[in-house]
C-alpha atoms as a PDB file:
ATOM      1  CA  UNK A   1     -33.812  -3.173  22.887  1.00  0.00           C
ATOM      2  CA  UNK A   2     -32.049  -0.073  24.138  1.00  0.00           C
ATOM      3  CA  UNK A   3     -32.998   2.941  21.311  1.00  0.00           C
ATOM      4  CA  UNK A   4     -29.455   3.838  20.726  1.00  0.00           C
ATOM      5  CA  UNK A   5     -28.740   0.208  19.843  1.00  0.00           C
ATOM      6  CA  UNK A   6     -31.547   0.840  16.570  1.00  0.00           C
ATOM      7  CA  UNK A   7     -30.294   3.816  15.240  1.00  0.00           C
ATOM      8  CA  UNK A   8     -26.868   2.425  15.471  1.00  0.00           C
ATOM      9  CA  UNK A   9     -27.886  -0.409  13.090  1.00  0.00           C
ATOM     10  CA  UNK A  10     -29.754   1.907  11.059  1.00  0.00           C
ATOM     11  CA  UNK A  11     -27.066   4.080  10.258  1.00  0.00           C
ATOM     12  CA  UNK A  12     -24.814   0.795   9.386  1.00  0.00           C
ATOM     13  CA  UNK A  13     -27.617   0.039   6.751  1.00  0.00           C
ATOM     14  CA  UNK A  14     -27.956   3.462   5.516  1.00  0.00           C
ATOM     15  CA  UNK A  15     -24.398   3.801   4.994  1.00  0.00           C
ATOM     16  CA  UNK A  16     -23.598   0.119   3.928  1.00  0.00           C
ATOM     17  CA  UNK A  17     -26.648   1.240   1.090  1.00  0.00           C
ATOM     18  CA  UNK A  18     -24.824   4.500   0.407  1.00  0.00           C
ATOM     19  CA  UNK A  19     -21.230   2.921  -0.166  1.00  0.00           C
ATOM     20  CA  UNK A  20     -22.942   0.129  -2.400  1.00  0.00           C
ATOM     21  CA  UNK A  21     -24.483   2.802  -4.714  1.00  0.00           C
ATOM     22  CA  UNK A  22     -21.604   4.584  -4.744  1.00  0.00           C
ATOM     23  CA  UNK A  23     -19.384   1.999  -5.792  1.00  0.00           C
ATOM     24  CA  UNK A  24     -21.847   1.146  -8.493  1.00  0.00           C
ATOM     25  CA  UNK A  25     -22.088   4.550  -9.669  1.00  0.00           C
ATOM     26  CA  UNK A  26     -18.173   4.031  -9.790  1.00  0.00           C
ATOM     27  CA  UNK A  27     -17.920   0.779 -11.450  1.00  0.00           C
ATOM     28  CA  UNK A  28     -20.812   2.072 -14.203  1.00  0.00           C
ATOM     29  CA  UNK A  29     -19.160   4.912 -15.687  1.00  0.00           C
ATOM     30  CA  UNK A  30     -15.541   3.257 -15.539  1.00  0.00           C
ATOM     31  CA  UNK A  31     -16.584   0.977 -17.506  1.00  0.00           C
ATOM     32  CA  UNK A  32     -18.694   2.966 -20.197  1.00  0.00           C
ATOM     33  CA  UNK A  33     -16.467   5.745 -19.945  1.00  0.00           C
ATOM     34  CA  UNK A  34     -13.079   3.120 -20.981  1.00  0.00           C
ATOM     35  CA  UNK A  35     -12.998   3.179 -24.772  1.00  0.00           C
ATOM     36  CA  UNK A  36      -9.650   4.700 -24.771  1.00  0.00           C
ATOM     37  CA  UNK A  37     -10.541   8.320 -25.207  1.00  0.00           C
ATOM     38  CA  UNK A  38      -9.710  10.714 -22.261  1.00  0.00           C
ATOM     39  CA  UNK A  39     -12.576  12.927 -21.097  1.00  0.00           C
ATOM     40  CA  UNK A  40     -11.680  14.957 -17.940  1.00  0.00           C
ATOM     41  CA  UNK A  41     -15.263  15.630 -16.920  1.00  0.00           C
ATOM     42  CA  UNK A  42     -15.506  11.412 -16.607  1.00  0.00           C
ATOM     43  CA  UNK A  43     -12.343  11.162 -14.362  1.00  0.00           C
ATOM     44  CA  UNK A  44     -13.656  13.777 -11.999  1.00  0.00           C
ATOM     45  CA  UNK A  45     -16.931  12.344 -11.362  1.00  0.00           C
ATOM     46  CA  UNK A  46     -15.351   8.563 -11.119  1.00  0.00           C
ATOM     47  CA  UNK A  47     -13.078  10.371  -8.539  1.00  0.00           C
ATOM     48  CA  UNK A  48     -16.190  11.617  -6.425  1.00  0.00           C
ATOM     49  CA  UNK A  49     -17.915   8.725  -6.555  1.00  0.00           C
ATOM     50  CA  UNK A  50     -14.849   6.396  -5.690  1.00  0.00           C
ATOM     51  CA  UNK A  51     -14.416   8.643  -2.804  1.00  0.00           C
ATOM     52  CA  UNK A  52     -17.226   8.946  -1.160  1.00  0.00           C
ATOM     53  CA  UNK A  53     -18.092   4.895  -1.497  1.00  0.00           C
ATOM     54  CA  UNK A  54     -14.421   5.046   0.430  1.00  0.00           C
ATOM     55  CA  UNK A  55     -15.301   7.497   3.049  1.00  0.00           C
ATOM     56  CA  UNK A  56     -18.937   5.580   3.738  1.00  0.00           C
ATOM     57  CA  UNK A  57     -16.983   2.344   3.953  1.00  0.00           C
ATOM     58  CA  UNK A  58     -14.096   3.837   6.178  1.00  0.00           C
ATOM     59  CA  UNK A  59     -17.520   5.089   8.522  1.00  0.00           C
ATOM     60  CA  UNK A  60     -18.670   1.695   8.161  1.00  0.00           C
ATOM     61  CA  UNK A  61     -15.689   0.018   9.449  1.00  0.00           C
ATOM     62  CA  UNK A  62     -15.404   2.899  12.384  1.00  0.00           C
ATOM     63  CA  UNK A  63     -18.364   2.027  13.343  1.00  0.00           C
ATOM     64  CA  UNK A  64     -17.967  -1.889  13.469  1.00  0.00           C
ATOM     65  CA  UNK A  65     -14.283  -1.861  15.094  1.00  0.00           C
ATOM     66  CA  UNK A  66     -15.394   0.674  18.095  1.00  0.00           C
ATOM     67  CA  UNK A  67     -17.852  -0.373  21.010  1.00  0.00           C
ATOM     68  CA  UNK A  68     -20.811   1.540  19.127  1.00  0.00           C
ATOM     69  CA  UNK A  69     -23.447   0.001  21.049  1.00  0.00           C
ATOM     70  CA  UNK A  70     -22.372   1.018  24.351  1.00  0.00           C
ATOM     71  CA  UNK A  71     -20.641   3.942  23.608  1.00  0.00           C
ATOM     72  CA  UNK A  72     -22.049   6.994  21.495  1.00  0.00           C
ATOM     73  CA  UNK A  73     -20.694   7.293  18.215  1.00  0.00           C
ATOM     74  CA  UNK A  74     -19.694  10.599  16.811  1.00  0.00           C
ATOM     75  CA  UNK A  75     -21.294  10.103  13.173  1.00  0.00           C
ATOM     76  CA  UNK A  76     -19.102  13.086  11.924  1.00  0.00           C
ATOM     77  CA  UNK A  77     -15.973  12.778  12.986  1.00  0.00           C
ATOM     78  CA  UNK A  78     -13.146  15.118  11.846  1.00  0.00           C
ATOM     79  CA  UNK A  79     -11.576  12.652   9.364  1.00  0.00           C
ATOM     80  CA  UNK A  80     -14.997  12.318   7.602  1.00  0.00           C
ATOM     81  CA  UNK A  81     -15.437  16.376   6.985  1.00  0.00           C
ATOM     82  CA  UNK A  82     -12.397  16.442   5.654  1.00  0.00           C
ATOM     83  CA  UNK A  83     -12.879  13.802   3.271  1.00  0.00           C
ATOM     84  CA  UNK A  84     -16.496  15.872   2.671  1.00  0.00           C
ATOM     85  CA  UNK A  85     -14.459  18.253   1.496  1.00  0.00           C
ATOM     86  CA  UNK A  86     -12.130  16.721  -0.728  1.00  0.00           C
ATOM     87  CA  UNK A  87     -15.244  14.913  -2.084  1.00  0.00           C
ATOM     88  CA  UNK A  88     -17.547  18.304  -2.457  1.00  0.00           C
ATOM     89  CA  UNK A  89     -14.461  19.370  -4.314  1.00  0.00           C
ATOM     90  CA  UNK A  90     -14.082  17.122  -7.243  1.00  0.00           C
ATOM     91  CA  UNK A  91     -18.136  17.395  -7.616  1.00  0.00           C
ATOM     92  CA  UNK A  92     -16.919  21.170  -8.034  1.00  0.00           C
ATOM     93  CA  UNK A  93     -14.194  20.436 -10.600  1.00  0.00           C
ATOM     94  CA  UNK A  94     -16.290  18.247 -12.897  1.00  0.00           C
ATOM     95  CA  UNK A  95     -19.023  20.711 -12.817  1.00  0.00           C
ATOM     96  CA  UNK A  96     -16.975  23.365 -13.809  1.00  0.00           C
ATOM     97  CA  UNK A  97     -14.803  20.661 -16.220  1.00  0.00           C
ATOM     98  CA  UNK A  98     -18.397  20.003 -17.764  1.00  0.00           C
ATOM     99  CA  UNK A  99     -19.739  24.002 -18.244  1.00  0.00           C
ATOM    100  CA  UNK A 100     -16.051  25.054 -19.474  1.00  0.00           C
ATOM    101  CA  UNK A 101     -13.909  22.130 -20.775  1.00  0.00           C
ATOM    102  CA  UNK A 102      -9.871  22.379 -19.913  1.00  0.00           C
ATOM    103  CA  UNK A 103     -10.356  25.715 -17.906  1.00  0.00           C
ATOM    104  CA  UNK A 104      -8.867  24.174 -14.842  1.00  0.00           C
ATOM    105  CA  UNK A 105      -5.467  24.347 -14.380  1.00  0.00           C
ATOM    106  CA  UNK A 106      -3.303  24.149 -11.412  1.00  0.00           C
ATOM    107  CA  UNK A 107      -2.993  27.366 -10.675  1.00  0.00           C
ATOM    108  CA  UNK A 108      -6.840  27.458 -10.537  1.00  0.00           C
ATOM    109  CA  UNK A 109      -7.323  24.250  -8.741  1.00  0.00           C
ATOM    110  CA  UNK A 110      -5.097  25.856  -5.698  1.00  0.00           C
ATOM    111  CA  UNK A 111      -7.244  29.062  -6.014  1.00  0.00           C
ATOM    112  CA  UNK A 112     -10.359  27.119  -5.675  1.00  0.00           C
ATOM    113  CA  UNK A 113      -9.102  24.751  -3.310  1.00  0.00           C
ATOM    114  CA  UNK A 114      -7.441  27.802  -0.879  1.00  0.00           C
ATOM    115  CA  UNK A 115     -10.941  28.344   1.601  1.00  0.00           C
ATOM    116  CA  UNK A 116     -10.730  24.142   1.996  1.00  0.00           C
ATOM    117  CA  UNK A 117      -6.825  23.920   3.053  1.00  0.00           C
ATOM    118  CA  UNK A 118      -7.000  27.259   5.195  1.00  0.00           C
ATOM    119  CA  UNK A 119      -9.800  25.747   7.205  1.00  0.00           C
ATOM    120  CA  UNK A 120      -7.938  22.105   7.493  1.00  0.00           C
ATOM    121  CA  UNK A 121      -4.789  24.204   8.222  1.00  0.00           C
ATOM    122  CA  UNK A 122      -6.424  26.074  11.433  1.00  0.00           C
END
């Protein structure tokens, strides 16, 4: 068996595990976070997790629909940082949601957000 053949399958596994968890992490507080009341913190860290169980599926399915096995595979692509940081940013917004409840606004979202869309826009 050629060596890049291994890791390839590897990282398939370790990112088929990741999206699994991910999705469960999902799925768990949805469901005990659904009794009707509307907690901010709870939608931002359901958004994160969603996310990145979408991003390590979307790397999952790059990785099945190109010729990985003969070809190297770039395992961070461009689309996949920027999803990083979309996904590093709603971590950041429930952890500030969660230390100072209703603080965020839009106008602070955009000021927090600014270093992430400069660098996409360059």
């Amino acid at each position: 068996m050629h060596f890049s053949y291994i890791t390839s399958i590897i990282d398939i596994a370790i990112l088929a595990i990741q999206a699994f968890l991910m999705f469960a992490a999902a799925a768990l507080i949805f469901i005990k976070h659904s009794n009707g009341t509307h907690d901010r913190s709870k939608s931002l860290i359901f958004t994160f997790f969603f996310s990145a169980a979408i991003v390590a599926t979307g790397e999952i399915v790059i990785i099945l629909r190109s010729n990985v096995f003969l070809d190297h595979y770039q395992m961070m692509p461009l689309q996949t940082i920027i999803m990083s940081g979309i996904i590093y940013f709603t971590l950041m917004c429930y952890l500030v949601e969660v230390l100072r409840p209703y603080w965020l606004n839009f106008k602070r979202l955009l000021i927090l957000l600014s270093p992430w869309l400069i660098l996409v826009g360059t």
